[in-house]
N, C-alpha and C. Protein backbone atom coordinates (compact mmCIF):
# COMPACT_ATOMS: atom_id res chain seq x y z
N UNK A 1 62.12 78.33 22.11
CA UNK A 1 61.57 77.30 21.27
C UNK A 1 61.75 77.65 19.80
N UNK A 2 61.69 78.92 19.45
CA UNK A 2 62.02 79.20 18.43
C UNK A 2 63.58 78.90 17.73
N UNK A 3 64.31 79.22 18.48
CA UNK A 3 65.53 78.92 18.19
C UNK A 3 66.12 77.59 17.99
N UNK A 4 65.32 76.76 18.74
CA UNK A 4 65.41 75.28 18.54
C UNK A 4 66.29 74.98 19.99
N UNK A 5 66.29 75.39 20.91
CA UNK A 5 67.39 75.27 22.14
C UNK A 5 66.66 74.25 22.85
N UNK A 6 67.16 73.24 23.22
CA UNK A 6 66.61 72.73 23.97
C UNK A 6 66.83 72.71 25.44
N UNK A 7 65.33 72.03 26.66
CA UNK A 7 65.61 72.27 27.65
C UNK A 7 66.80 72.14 28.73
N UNK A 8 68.22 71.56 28.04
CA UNK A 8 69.21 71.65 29.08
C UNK A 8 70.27 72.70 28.99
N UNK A 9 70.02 72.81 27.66
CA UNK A 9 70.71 74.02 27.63
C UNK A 9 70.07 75.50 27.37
N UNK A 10 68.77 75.64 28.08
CA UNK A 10 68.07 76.22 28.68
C UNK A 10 68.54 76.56 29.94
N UNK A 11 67.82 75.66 30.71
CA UNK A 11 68.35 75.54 32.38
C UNK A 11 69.79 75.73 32.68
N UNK A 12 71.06 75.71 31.65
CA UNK A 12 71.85 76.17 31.51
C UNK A 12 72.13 77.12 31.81
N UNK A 13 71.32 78.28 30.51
CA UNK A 13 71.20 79.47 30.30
C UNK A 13 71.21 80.53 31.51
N UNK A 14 69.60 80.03 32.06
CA UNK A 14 69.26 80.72 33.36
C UNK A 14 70.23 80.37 34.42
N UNK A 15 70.75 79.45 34.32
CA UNK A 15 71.29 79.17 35.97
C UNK A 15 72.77 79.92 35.76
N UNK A 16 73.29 80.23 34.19
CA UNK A 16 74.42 81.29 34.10
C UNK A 16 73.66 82.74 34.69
N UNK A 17 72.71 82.96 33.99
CA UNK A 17 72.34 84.76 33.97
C UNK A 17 72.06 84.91 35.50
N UNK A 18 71.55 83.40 36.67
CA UNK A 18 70.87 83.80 37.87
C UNK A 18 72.75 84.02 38.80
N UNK A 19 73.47 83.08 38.38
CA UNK A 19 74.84 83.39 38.53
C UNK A 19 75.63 84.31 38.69
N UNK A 20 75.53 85.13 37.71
CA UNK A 20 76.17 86.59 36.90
C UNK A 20 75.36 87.66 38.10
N UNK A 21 73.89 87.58 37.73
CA UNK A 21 73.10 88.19 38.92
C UNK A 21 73.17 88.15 40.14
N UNK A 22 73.55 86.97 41.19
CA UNK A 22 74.04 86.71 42.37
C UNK A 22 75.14 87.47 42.52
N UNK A 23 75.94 87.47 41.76
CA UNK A 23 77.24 88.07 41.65
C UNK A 23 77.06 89.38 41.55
N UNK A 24 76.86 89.74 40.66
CA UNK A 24 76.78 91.49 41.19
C UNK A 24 75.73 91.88 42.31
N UNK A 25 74.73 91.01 43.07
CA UNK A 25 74.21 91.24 44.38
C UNK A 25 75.18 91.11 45.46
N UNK A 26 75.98 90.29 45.44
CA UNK A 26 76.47 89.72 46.20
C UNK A 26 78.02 90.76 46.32
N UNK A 27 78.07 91.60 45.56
CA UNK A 27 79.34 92.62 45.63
C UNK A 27 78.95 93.68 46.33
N UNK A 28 77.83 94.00 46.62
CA UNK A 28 76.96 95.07 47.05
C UNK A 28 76.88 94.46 48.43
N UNK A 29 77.54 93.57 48.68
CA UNK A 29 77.42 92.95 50.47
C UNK A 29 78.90 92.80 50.76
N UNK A 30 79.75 93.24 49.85
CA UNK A 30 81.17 92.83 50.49
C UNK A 30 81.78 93.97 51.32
N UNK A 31 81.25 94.77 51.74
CA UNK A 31 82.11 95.72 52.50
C UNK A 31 82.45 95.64 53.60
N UNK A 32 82.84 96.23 54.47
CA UNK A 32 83.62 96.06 55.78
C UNK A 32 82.63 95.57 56.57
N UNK A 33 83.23 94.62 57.46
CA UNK A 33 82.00 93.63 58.29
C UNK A 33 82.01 94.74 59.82
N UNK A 34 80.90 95.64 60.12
CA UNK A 34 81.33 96.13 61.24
C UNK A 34 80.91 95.25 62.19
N UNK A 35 81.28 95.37 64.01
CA UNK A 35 80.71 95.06 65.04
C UNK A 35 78.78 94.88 65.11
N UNK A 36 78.34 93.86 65.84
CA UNK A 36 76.86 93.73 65.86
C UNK A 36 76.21 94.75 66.80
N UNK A 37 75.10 95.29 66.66
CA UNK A 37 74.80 96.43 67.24
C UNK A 37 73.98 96.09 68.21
N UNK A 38 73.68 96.47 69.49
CA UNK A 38 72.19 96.27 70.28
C UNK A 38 71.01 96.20 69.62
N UNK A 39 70.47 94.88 70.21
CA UNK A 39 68.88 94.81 69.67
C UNK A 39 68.57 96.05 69.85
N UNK A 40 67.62 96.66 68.78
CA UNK A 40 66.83 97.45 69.31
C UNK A 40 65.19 97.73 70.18
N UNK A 41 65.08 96.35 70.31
CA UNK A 41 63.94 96.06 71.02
C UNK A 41 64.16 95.06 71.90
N UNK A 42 63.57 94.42 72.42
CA UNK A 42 63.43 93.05 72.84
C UNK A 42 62.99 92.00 72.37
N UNK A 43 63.16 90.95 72.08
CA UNK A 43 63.20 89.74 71.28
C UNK A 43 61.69 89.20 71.41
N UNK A 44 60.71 88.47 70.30
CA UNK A 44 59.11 88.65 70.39
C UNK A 44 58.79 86.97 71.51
N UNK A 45 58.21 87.81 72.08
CA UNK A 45 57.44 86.45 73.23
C UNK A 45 57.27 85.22 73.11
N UNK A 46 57.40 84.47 73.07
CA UNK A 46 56.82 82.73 72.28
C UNK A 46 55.28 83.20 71.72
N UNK A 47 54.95 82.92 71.08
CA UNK A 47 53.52 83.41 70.34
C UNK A 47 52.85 82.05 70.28
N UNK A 48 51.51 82.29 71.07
CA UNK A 48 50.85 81.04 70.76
C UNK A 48 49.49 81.12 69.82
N UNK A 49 49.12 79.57 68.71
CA UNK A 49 48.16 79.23 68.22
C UNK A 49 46.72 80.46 69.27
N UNK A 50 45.86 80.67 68.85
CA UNK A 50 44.76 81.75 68.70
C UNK A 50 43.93 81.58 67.55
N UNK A 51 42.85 81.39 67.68
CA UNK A 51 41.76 81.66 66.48
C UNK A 51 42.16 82.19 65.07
N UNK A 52 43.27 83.49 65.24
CA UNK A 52 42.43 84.33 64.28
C UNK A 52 44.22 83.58 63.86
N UNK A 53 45.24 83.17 64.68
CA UNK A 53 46.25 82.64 63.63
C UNK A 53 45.86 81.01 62.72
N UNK A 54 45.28 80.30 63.51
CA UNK A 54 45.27 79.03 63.12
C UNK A 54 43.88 80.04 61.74
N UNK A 55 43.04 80.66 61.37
CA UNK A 55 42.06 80.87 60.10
C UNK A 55 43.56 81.66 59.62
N UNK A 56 44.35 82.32 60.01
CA UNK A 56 45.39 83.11 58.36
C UNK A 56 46.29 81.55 58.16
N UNK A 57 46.67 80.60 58.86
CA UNK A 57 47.32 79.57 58.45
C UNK A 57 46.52 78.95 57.46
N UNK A 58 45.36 78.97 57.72
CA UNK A 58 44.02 77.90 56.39
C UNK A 58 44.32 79.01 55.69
N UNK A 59 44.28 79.71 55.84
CA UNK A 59 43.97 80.65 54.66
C UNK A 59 45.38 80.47 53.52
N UNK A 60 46.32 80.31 54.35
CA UNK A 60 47.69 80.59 53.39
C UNK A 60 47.82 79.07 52.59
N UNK A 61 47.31 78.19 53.92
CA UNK A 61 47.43 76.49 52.84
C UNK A 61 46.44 76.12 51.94
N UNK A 62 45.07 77.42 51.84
CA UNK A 62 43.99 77.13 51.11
C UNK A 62 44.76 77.78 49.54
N UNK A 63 44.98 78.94 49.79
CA UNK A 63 46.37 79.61 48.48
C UNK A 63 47.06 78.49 47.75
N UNK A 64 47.88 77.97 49.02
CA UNK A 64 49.28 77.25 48.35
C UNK A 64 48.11 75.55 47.87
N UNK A 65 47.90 75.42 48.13
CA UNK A 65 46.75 74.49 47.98
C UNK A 65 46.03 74.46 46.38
N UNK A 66 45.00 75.56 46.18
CA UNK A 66 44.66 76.62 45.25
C UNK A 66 45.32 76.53 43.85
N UNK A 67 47.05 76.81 44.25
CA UNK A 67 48.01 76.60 43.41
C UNK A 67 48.36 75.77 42.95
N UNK A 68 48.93 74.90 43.98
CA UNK A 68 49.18 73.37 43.43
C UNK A 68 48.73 72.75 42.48
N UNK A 69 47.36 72.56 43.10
CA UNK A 69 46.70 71.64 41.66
C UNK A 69 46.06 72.00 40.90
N UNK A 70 46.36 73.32 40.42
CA UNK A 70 45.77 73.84 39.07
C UNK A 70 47.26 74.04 38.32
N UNK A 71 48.11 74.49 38.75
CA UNK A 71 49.35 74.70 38.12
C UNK A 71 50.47 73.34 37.85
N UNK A 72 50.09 72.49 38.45
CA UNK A 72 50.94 71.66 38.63
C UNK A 72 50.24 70.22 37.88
N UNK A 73 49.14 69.86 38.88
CA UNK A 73 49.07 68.15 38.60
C UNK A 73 47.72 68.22 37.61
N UNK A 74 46.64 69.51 37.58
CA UNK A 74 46.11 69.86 36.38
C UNK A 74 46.44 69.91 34.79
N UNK A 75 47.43 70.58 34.06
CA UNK A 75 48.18 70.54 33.16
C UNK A 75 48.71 69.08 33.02
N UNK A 76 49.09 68.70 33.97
CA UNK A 76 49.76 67.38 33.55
C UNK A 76 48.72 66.48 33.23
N UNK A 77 47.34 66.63 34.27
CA UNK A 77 46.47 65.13 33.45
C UNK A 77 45.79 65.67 32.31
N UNK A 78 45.34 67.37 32.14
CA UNK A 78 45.18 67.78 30.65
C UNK A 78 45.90 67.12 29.66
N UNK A 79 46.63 66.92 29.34
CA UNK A 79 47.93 66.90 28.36
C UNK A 79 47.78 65.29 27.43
N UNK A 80 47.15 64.58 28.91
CA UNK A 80 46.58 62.90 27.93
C UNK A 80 45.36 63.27 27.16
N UNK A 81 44.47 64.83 27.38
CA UNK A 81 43.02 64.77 26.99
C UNK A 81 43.24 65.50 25.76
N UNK A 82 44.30 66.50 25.79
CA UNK A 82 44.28 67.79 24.99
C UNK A 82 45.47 67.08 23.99
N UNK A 83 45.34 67.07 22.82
CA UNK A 83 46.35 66.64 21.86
C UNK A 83 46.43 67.95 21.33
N UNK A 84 46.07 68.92 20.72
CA UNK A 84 46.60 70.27 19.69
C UNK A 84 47.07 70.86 21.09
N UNK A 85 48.50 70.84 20.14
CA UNK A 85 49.44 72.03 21.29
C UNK A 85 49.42 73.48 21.23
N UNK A 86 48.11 74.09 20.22
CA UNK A 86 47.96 75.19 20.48
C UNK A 86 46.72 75.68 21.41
N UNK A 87 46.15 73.96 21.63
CA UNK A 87 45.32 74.55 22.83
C UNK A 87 45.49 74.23 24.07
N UNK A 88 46.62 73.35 24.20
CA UNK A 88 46.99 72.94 25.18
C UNK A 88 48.18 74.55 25.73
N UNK A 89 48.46 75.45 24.56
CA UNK A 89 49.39 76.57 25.30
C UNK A 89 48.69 77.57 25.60
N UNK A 90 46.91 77.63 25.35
CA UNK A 90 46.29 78.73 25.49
C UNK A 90 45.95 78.41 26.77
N UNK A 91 46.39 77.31 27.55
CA UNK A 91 46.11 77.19 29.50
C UNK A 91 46.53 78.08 29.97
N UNK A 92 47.86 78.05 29.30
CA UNK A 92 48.36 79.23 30.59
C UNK A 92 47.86 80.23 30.65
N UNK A 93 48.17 81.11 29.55
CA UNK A 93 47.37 82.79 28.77
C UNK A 93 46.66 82.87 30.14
N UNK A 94 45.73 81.42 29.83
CA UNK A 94 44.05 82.06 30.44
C UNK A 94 44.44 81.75 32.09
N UNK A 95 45.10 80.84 32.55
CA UNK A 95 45.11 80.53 33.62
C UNK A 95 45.75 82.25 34.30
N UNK A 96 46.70 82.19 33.36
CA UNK A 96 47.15 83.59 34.64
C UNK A 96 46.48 85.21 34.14
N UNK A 97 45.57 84.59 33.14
CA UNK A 97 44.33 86.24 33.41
C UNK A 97 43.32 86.21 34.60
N UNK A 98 43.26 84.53 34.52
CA UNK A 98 42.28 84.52 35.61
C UNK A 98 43.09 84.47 36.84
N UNK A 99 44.35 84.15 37.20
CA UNK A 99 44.84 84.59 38.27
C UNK A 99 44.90 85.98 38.95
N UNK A 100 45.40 86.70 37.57
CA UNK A 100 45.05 88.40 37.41
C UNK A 100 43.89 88.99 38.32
N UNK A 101 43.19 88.38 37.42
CA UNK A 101 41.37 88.68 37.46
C UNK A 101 41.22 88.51 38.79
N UNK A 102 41.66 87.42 39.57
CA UNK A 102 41.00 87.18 40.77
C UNK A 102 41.52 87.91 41.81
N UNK A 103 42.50 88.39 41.93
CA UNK A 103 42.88 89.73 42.78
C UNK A 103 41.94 91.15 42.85
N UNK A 104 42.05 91.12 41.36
CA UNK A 104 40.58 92.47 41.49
C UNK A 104 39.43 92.09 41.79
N UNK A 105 38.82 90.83 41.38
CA UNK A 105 37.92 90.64 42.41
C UNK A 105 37.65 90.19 43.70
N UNK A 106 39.10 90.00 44.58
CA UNK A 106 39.39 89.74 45.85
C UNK A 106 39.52 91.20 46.43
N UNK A 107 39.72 92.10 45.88
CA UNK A 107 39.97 93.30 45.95
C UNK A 107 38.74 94.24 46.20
N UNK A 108 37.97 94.12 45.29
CA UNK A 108 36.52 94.37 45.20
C UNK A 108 35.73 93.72 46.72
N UNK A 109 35.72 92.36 46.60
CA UNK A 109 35.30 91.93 47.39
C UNK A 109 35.63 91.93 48.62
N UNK A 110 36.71 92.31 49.06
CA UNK A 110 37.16 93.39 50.71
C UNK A 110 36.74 94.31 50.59
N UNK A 111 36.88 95.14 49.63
CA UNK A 111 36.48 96.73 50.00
C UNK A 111 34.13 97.02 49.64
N UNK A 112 33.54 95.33 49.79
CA UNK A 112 32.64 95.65 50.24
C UNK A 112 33.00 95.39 51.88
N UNK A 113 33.94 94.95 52.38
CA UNK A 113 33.68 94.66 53.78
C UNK A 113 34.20 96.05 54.76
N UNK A 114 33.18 96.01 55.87
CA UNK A 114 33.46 96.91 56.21
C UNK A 114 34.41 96.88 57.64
N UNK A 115 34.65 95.71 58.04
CA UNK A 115 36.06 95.49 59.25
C UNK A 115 36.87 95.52 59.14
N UNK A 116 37.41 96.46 59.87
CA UNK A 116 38.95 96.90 60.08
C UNK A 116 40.09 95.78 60.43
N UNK A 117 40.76 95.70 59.48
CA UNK A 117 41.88 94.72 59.97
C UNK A 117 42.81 95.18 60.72
């Protein structure tokens, strides 16, 4: 923003450097293709729905959930309320200290629990 660049030749930018980066990952995979080897195990059972999977599934769409609409459709209806764009850029700052923040106190708050996962 400083520079005055604007967003397409932005998205430009990155999608060269993620490019350049693929590319030298992707040289680090070109070597000789050998033969496929024996499983080393046996392949996992059909796994069925259970209590304790269907509460980590809430749990993961309560997260992605969580996320969504604070990061996403939050900011956007801020933005008709908040006119100074220097307080409309201090969201983020704070949004991701308190993202920060809430790990250590998710953190805290397991290690009062005393069940073994």
């Amino acid at each position: 923003m400083s520079i005055s660049v604007d967003a397409d030749h932005t998205w430009q930018g990155f999608g060269t450097v993620a490019l350049v980066l693929s590319a030298i990952v992707w040289s680090a995979f070109c070597g000789p293709v050998s033969p496929p080897k024996a499983p080393m195990r046996a392949p996992m059972p059909h796994l069925r729905w259970n209590g304790d999977r269907v509460r980590i599934a809430l749990c993961y769409a309560a997260f992605g959930f969580g996320y969504i609409i604070p990061a996403t459709f939050l900011p956007a209806m801020a933005r008709r309320y908040v006119t100074d764009p220097t307080a409309f850029g201090l969201a983020w700052p704070i949004f991701g200290a308190a993202a920060a923040l809430s790990t250590w106190v998710a953190r805290w708050l397991h290690a009062m629990n005393n069940r073994k996962l």
